[in-house]
Protein backbone atom coordinates (compact mmCIF):
# COMPACT_ATOMS: atom_id res chain seq x y z
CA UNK A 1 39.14 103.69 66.43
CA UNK A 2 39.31 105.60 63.17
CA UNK A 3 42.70 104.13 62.55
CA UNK A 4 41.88 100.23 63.46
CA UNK A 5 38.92 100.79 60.75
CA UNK A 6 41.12 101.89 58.32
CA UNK A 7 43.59 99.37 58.51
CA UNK A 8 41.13 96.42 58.88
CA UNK A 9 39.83 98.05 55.54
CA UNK A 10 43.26 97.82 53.94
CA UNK A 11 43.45 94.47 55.11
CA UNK A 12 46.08 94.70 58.28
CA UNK A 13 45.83 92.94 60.81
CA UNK A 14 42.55 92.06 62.30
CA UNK A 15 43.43 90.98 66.22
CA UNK A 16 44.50 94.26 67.45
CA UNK A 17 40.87 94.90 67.57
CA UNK A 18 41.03 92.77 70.73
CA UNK A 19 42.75 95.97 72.77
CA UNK A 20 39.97 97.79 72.04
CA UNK A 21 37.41 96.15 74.77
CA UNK A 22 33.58 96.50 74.51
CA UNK A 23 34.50 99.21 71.60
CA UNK A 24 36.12 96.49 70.26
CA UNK A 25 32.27 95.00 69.82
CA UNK A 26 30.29 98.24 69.27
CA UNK A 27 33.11 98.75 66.19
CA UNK A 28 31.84 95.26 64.37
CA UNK A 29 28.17 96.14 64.74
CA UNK A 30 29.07 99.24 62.95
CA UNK A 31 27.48 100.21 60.20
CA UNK A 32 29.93 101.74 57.61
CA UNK A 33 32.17 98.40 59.32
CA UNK A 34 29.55 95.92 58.16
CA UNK A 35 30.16 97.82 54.58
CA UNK A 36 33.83 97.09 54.54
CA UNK A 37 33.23 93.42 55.66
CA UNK A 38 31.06 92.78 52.93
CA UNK A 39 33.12 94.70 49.87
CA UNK A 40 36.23 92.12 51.47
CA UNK A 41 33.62 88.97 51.24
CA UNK A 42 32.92 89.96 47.44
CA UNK A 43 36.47 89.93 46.53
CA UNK A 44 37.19 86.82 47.75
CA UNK A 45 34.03 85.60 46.13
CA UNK A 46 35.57 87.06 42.66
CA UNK A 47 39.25 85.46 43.47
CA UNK A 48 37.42 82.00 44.13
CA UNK A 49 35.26 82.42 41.33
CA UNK A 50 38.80 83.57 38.49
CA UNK A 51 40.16 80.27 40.77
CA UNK A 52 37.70 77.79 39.66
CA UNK A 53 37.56 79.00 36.13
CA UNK A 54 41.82 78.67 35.49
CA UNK A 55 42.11 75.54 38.21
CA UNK A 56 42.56 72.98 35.16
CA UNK A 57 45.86 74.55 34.28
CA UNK A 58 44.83 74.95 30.84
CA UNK A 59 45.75 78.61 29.57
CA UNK A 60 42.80 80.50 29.54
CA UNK A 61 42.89 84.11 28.01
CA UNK A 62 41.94 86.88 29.77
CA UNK A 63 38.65 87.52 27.61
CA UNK A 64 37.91 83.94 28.41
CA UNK A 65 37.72 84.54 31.80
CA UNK A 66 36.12 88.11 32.06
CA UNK A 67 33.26 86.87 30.21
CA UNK A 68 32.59 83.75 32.09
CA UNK A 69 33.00 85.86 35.71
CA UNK A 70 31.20 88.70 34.51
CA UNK A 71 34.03 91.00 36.17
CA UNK A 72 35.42 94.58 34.08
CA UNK A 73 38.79 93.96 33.01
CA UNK A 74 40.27 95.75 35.58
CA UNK A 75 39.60 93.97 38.15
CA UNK A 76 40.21 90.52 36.37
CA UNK A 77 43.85 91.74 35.54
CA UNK A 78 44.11 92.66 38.95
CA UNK A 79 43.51 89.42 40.02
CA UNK A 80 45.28 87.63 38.03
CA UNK A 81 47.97 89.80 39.05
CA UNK A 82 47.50 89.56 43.09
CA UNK A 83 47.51 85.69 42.14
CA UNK A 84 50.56 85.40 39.67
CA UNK A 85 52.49 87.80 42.51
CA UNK A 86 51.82 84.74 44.90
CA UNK A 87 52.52 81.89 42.65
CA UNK A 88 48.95 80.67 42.22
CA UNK A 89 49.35 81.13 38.65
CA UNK A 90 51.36 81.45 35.37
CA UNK A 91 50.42 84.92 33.64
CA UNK A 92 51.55 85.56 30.39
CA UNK A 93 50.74 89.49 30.09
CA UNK A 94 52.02 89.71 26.51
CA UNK A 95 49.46 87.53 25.39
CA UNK A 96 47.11 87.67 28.16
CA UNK A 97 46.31 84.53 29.23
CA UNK A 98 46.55 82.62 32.72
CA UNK A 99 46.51 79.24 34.03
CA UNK A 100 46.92 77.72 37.44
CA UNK A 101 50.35 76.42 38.52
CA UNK A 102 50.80 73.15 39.40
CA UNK A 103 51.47 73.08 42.91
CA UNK A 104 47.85 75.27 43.36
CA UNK A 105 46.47 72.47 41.19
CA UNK A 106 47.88 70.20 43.50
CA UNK A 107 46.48 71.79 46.28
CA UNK A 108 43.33 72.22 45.27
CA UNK A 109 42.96 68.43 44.14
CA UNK A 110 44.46 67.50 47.67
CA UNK A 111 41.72 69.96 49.51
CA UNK A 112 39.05 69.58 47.45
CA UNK A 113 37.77 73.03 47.85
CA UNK A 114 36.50 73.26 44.31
């Protein structure tokens, strides 16, 4: 159980839970679970949130974009990294600005999740 926790907190996969029966239920009504659910929530609140700020595909630096998320600059670069390692975005780290790529600009307009 210790070890399904763990990697459902490192973000592994979340249907081997299923194996685990009626401590497959007692495990989500968990307490320290509940904590782990909610910290994943947030981030993708703070991804979405560094989304809809770049989705123009104007370059926006990365001060720009701390300020108006009101996230450190840690976790803004990181981020912008996670996102520029999937092709979400263009990141210019020498001069430290970001913008969305096309084809998530595209997607976004097609979806119109933002």
């Amino acid at each position: 159980m210790v070890k399904f926790y763990k990697d459902i907190c490192k973000g592994k996969s979340r249907t081997s839970g299923i194996f685990y029966g009626n401590r497959f239920h007692k495990f989500f009504n968990h307490e320290s679970h509940q904590k782990c659910l909610f910290k994943e929530v947030a981030v993708l609140h703070e991804i979405e949130e560094v989304i809809r700020l770049i989705k123009d595909g104007q370059w926006h630096t990365l001060e720009a974009i701390m300020r108006q998320s009101k996230l450190p600059k840690f976790k803004t670069s990181k981020i912008l990294e996670f996102l520029a390692n999937y092709d979400f975005i263009d990141l210019n780290s020498k001069h430290q600005k970001a913008k969305a790529t096309p084809s998530l600009e595209k997607f976004l307009k097609e979806n119109q999740t933002y």
